[in-house]
Every structure is written in C-alpha cells, then in structure tokens.
PDB file of N, CA and C in Angstrom:
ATOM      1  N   UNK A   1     -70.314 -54.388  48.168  1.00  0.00           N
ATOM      2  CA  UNK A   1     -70.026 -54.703  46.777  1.00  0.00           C
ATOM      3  C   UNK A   1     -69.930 -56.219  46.600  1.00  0.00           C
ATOM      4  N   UNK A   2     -70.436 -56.348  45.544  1.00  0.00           N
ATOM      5  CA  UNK A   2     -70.438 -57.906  45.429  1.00  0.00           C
ATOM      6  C   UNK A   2     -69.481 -58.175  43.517  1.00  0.00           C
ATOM      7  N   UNK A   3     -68.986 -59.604  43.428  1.00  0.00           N
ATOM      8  CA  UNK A   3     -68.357 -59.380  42.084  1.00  0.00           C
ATOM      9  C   UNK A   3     -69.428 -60.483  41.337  1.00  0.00           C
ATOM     10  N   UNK A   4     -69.525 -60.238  39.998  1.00  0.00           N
ATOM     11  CA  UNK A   4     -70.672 -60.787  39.325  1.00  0.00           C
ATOM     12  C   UNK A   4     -69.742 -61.406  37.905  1.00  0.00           C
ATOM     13  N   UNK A   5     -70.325 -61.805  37.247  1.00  0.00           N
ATOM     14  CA  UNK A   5     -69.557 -62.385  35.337  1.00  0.00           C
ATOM     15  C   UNK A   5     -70.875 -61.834  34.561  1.00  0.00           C
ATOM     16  N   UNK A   6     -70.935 -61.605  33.781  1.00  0.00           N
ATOM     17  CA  UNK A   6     -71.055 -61.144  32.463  1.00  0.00           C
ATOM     18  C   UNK A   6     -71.126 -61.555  31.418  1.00  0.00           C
ATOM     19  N   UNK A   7     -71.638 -61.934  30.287  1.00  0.00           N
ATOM     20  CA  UNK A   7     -71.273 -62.259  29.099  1.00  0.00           C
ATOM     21  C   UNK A   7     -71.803 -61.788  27.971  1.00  0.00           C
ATOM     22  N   UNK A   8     -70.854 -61.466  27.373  1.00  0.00           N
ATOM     23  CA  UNK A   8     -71.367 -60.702  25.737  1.00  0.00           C
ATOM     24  C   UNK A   8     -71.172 -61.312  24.287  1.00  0.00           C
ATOM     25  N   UNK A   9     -72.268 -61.557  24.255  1.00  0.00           N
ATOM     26  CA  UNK A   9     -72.255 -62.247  22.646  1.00  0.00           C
ATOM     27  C   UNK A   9     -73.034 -61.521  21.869  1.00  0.00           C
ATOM     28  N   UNK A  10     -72.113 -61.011  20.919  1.00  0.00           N
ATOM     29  CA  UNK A  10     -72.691 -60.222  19.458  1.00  0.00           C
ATOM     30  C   UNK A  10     -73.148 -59.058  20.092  1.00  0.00           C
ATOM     31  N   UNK A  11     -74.354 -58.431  20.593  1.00  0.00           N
ATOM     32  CA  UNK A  11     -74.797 -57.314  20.902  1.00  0.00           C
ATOM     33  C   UNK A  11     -76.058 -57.190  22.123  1.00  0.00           C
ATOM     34  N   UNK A  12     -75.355 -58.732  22.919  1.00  0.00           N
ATOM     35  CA  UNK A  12     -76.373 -58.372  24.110  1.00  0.00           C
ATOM     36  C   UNK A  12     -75.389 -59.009  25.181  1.00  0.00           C
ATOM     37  N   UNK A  13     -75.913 -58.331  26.089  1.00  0.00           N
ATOM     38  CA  UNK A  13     -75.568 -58.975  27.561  1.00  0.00           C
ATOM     39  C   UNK A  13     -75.843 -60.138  28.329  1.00  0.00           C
ATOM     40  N   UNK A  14     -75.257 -61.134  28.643  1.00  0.00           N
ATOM     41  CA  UNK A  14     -76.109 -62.017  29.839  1.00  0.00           C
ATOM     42  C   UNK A  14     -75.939 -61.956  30.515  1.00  0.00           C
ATOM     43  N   UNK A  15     -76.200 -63.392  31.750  1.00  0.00           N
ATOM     44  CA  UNK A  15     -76.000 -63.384  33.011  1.00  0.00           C
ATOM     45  C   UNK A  15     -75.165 -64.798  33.023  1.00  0.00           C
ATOM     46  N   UNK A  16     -75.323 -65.535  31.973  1.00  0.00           N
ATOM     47  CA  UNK A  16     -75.214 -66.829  31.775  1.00  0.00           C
ATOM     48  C   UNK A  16     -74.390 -67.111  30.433  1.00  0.00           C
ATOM     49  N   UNK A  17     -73.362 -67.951  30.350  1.00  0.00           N
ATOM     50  CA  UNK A  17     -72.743 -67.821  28.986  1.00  0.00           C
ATOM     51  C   UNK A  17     -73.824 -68.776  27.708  1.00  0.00           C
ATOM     52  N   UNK A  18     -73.905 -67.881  26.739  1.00  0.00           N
ATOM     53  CA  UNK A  18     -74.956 -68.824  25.726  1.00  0.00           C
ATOM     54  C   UNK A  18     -74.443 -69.938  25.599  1.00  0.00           C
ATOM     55  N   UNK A  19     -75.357 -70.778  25.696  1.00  0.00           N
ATOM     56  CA  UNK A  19     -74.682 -72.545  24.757  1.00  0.00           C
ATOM     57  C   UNK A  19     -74.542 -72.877  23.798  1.00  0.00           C
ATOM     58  N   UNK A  20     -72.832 -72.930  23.137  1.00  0.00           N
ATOM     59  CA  UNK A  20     -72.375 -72.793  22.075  1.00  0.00           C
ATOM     60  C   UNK A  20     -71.603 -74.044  21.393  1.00  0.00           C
ATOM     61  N   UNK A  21     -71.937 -75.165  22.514  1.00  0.00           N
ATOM     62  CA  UNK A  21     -71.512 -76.806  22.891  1.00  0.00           C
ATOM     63  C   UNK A  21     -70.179 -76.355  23.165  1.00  0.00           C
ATOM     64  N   UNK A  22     -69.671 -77.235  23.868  1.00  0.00           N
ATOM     65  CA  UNK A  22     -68.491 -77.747  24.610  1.00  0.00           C
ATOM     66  C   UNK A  22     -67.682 -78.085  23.738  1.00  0.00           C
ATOM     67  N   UNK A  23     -68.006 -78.709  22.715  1.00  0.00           N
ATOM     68  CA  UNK A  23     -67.060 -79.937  22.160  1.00  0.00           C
ATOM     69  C   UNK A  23     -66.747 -78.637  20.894  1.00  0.00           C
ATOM     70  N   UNK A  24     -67.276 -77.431  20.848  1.00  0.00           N
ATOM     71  CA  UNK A  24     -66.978 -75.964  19.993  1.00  0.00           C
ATOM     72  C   UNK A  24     -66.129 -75.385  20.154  1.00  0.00           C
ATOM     73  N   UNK A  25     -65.650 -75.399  21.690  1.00  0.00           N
ATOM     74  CA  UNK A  25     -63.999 -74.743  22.393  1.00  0.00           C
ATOM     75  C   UNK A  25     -63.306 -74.871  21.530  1.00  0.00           C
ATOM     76  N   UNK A  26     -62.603 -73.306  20.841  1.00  0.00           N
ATOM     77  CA  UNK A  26     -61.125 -73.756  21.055  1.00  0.00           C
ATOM     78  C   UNK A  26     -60.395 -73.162  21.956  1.00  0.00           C
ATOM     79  N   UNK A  27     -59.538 -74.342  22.194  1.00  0.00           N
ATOM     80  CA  UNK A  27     -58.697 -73.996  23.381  1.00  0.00           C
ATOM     81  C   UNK A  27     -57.360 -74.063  23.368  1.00  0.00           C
ATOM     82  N   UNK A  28     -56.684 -75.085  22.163  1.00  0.00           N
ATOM     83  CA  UNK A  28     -55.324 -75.384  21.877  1.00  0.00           C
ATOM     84  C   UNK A  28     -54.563 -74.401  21.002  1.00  0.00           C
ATOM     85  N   UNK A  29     -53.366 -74.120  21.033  1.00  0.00           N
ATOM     86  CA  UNK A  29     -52.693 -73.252  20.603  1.00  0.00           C
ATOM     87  C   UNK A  29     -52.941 -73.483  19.131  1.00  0.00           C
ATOM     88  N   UNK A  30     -52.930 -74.321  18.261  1.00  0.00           N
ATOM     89  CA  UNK A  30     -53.214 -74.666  17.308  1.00  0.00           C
ATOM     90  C   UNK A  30     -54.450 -74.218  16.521  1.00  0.00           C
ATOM     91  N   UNK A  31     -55.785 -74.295  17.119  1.00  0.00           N
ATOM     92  CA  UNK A  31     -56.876 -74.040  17.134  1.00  0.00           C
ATOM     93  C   UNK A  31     -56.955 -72.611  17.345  1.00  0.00           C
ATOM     94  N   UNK A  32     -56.250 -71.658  18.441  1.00  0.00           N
ATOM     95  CA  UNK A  32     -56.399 -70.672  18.396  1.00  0.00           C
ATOM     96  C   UNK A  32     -55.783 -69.617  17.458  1.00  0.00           C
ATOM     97  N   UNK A  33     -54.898 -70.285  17.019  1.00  0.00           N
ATOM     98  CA  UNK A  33     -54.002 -69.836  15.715  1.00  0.00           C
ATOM     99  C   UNK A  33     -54.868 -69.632  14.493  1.00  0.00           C
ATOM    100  N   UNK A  34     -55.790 -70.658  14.192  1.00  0.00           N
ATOM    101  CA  UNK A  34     -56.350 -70.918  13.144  1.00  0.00           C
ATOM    102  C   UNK A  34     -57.802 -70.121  13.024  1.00  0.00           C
ATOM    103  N   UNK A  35     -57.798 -68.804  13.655  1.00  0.00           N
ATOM    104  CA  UNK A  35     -59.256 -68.203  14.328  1.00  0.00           C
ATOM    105  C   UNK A  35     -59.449 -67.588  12.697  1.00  0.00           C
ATOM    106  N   UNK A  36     -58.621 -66.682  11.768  1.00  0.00           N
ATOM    107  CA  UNK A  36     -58.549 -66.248  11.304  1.00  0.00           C
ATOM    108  C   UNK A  36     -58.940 -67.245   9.609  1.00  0.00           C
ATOM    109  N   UNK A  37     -58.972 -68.114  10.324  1.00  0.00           N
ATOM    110  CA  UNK A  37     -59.330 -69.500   9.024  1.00  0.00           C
ATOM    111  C   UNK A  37     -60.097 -69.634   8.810  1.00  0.00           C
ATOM    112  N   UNK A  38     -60.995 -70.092  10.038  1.00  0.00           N
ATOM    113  CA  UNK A  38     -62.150 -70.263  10.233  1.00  0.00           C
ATOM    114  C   UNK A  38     -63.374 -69.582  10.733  1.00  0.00           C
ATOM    115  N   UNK A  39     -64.136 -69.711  10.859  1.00  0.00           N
ATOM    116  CA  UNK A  39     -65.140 -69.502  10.917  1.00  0.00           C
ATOM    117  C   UNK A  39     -65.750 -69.560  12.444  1.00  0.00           C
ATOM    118  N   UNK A  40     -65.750 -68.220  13.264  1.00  0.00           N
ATOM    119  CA  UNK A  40     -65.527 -68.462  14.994  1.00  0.00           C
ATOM    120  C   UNK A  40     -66.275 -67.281  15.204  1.00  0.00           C
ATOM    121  N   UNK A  41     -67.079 -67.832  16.635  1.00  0.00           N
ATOM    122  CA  UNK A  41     -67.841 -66.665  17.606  1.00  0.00           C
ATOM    123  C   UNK A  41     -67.564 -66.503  18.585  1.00  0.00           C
ATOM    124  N   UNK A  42     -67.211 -65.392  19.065  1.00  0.00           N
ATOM    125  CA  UNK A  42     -66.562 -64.612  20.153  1.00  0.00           C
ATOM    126  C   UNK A  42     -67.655 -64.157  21.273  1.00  0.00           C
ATOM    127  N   UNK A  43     -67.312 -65.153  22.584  1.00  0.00           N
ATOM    128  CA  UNK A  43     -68.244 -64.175  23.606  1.00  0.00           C
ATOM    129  C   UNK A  43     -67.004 -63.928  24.692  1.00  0.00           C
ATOM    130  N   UNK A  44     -67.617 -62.392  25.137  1.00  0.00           N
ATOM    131  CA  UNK A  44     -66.399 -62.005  26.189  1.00  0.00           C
ATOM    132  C   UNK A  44     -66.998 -62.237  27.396  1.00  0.00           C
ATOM    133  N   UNK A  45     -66.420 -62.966  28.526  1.00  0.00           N
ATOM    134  CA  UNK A  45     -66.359 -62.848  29.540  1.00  0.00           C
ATOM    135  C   UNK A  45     -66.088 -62.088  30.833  1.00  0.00           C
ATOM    136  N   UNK A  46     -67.234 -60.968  30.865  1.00  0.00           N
ATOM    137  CA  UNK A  46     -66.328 -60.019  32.164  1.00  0.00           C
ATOM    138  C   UNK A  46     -66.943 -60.007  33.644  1.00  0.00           C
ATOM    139  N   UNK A  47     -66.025 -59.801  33.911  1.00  0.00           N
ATOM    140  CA  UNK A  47     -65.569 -59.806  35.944  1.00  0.00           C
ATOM    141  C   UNK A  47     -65.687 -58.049  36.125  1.00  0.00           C
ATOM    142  N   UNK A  48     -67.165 -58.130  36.765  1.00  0.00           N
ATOM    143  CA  UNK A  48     -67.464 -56.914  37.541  1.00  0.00           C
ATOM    144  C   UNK A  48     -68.214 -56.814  38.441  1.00  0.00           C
ATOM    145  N   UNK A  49     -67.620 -55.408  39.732  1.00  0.00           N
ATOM    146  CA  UNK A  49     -67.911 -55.320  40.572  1.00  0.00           C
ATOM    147  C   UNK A  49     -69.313 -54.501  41.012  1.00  0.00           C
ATOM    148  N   UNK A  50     -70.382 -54.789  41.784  1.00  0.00           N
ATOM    149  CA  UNK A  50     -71.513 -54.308  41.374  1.00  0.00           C
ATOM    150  C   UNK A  50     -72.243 -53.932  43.003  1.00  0.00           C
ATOM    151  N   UNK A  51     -72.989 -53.056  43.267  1.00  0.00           N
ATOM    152  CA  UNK A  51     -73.330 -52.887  44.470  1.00  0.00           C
ATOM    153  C   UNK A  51     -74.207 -54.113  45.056  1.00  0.00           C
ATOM    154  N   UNK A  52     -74.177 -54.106  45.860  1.00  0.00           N
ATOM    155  CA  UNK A  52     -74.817 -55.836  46.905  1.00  0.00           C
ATOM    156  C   UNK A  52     -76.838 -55.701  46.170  1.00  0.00           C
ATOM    157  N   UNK A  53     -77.218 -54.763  45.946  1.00  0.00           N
ATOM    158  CA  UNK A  53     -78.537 -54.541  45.329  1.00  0.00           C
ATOM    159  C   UNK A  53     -78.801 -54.215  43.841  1.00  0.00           C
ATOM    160  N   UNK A  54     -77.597 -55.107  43.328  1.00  0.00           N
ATOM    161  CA  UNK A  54     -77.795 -54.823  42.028  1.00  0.00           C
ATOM    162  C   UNK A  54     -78.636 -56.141  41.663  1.00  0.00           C
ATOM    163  N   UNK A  55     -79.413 -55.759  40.500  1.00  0.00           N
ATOM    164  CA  UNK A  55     -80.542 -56.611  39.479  1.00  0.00           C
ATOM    165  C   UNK A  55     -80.630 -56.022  38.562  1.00  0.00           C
ATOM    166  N   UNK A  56     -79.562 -57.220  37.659  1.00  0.00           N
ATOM    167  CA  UNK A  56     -79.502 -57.506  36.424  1.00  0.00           C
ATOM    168  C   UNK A  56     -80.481 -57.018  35.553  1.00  0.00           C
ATOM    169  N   UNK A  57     -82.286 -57.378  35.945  1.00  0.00           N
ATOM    170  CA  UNK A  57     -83.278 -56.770  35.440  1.00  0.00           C
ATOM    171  C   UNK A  57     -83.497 -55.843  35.295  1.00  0.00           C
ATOM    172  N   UNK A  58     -82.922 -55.017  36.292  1.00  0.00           N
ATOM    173  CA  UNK A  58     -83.210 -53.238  36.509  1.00  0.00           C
ATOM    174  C   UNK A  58     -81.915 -51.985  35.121  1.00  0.00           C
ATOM    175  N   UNK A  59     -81.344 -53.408  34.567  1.00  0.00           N
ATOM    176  CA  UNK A  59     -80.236 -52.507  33.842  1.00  0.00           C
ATOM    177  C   UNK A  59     -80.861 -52.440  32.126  1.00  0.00           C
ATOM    178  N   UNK A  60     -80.598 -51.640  31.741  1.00  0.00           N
ATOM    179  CA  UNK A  60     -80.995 -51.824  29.860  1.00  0.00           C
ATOM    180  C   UNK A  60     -79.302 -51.990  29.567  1.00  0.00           C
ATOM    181  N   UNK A  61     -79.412 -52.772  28.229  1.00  0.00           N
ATOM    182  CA  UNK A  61     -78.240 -53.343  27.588  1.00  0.00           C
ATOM    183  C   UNK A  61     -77.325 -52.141  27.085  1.00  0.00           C
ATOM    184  N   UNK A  62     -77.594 -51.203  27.288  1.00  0.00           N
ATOM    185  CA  UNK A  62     -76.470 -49.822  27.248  1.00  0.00           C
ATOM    186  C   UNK A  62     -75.824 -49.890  28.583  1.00  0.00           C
ATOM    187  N   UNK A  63     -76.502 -49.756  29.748  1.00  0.00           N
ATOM    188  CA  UNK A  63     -76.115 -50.137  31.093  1.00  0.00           C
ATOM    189  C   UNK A  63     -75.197 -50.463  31.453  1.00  0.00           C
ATOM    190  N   UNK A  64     -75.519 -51.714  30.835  1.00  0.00           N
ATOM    191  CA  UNK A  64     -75.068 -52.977  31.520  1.00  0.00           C
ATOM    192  C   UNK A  64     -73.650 -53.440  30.328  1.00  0.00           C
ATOM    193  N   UNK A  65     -73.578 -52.881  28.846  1.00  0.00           N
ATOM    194  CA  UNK A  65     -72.745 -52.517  28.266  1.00  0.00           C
ATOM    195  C   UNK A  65     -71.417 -51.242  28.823  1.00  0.00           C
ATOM    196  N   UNK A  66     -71.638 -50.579  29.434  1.00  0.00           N
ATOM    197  CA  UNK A  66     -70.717 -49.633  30.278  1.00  0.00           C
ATOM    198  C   UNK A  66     -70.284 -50.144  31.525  1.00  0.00           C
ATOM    199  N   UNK A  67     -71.577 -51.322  32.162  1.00  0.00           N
ATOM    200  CA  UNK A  67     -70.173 -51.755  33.342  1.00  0.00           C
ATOM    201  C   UNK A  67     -69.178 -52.848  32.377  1.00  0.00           C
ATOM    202  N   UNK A  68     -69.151 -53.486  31.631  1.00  0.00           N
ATOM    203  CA  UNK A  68     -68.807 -54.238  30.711  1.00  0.00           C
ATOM    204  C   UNK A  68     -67.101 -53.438  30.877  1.00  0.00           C
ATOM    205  N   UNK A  69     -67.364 -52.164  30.293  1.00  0.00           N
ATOM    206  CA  UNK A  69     -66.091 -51.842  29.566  1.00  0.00           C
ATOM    207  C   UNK A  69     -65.156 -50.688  30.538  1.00  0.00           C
ATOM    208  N   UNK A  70     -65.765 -50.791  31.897  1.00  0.00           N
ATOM    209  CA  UNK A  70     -65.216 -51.295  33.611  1.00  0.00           C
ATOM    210  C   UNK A  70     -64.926 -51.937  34.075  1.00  0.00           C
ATOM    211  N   UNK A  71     -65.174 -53.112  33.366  1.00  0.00           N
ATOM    212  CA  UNK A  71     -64.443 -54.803  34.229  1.00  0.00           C
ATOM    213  C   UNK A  71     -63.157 -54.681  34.512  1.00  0.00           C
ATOM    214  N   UNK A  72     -62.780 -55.325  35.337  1.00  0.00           N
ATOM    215  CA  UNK A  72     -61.730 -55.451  36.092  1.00  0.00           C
ATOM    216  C   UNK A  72     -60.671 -56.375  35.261  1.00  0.00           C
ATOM    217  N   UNK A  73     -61.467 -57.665  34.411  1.00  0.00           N
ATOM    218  CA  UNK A  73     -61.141 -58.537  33.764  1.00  0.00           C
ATOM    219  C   UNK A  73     -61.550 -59.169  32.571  1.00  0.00           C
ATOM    220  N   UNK A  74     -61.294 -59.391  32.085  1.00  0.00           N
ATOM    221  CA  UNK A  74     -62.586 -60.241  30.211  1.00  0.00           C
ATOM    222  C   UNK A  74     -61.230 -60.896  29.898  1.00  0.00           C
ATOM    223  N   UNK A  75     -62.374 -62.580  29.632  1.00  0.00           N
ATOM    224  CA  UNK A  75     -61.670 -63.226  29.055  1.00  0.00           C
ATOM    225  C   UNK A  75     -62.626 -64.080  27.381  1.00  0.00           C
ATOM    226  N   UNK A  76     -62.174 -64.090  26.647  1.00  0.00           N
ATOM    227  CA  UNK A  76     -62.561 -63.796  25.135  1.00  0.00           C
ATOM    228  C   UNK A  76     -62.553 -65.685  25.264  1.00  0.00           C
ATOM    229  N   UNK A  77     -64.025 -66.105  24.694  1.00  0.00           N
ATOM    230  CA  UNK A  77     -64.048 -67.877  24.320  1.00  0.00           C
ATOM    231  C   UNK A  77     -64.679 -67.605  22.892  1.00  0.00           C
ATOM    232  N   UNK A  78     -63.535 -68.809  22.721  1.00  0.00           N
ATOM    233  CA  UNK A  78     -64.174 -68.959  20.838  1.00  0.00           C
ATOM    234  C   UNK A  78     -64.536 -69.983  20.581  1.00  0.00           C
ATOM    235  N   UNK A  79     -65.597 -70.099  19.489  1.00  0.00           N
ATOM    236  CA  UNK A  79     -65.913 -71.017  19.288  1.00  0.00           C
ATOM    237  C   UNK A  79     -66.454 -71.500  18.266  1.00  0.00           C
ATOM    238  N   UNK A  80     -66.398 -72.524  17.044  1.00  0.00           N
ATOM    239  CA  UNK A  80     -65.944 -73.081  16.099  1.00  0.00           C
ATOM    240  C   UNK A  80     -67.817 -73.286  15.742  1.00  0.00           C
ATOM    241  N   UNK A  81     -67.697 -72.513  14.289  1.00  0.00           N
ATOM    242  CA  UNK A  81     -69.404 -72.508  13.958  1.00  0.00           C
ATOM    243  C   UNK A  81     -69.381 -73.771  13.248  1.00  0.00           C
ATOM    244  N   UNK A  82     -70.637 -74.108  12.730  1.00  0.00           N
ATOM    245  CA  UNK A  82     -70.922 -75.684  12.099  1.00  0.00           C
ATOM    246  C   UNK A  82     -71.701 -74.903  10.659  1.00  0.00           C
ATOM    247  N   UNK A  83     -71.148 -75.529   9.880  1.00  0.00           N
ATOM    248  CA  UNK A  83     -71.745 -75.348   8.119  1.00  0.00           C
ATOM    249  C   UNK A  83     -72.789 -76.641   8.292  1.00  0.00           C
ATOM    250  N   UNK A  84     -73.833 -76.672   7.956  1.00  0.00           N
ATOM    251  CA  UNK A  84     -74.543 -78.017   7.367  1.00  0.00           C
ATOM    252  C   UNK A  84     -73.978 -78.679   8.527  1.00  0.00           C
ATOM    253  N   UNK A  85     -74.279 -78.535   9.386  1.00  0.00           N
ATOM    254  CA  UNK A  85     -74.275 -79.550  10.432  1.00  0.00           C
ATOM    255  C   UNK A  85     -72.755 -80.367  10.815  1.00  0.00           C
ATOM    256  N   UNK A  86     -71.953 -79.630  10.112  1.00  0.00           N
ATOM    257  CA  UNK A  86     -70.091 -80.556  10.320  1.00  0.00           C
ATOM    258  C   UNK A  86     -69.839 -79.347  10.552  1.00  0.00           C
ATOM    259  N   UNK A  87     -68.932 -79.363  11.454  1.00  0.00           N
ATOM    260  CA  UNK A  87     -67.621 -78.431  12.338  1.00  0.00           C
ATOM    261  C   UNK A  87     -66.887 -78.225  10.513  1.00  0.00           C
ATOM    262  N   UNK A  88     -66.652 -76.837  10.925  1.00  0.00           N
ATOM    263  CA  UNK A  88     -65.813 -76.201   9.822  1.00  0.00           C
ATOM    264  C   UNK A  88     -63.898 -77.128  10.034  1.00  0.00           C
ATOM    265  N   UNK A  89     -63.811 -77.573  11.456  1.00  0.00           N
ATOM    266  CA  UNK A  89     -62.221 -77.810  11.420  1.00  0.00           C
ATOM    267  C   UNK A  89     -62.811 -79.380  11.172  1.00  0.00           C
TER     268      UNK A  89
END
C-alpha cells in the first residue's frame, strides 16, 4: 500500500492541486471568518491509501470520487475569487 493526495475542485479529481495563486489563500482567522462574505473556491484535499499498482489513469472520476470519501484525512483550501481582475477582499 502506498499513501497518495488527491484533490477536488468543483466536480473533478486531480493528482495535483489546481492553480488558484498563492497570494488567493486564505489562511488567517479573519479571512476565514469572512468565507461567507465573500466570494471563495473550495478544493478538498484528501490523504488516501491506495494499492502499490495503482494509476490514477486507470480510475474514472466516480472511482476515484469513492476513494475520496475513504480518506483517512481532507483538508478544505479556500480561496479568494477576483471580479474584473481585483481580489474581492
């Protein structure tokens, strides 16, 4: 068994977290408070365990959606959308 990450944004799976810029985090208590204000996209992060011959390729996004909601762990990043090109905060 080997352990792998995951990531789910909107209604697909990766392997890789999408690039959503850095400087988009929120991360401060403040910021995370304010999710409900603004205007934020949610990808979950999950930690699962997978046989040593698993490929990613070989799974369809139902699949690979059910080891998802087996993870061991998910951790939820948000992140701050842009109107017209300016950060909503």
């Amino acid at each position: 068994m080997k352990t792998i990450k995951l990531y789910k944004f909107k209604d697909s799976i990766s392997r890789e977290m999408p690039f959503l810029g850095e400087k988009s985090i929120l991360s401060s208590l403040n910021d995370l408070m304010a999710i409900d204000l603004i205007d934020t996209e949610k990808i979950a992060e999950y930690t699962v365990d997978v046989p040593d011959d698993f490929s990613f390729e070989n799974y369809s996004n139902e699949e690979l959606m059910k080891l998802c909601e087996i993870s061991r762990n998910v951790i939820d990043h948000h992140f701050i959308m842009t109107l017209n090109d300016y950060d909503v905060i």
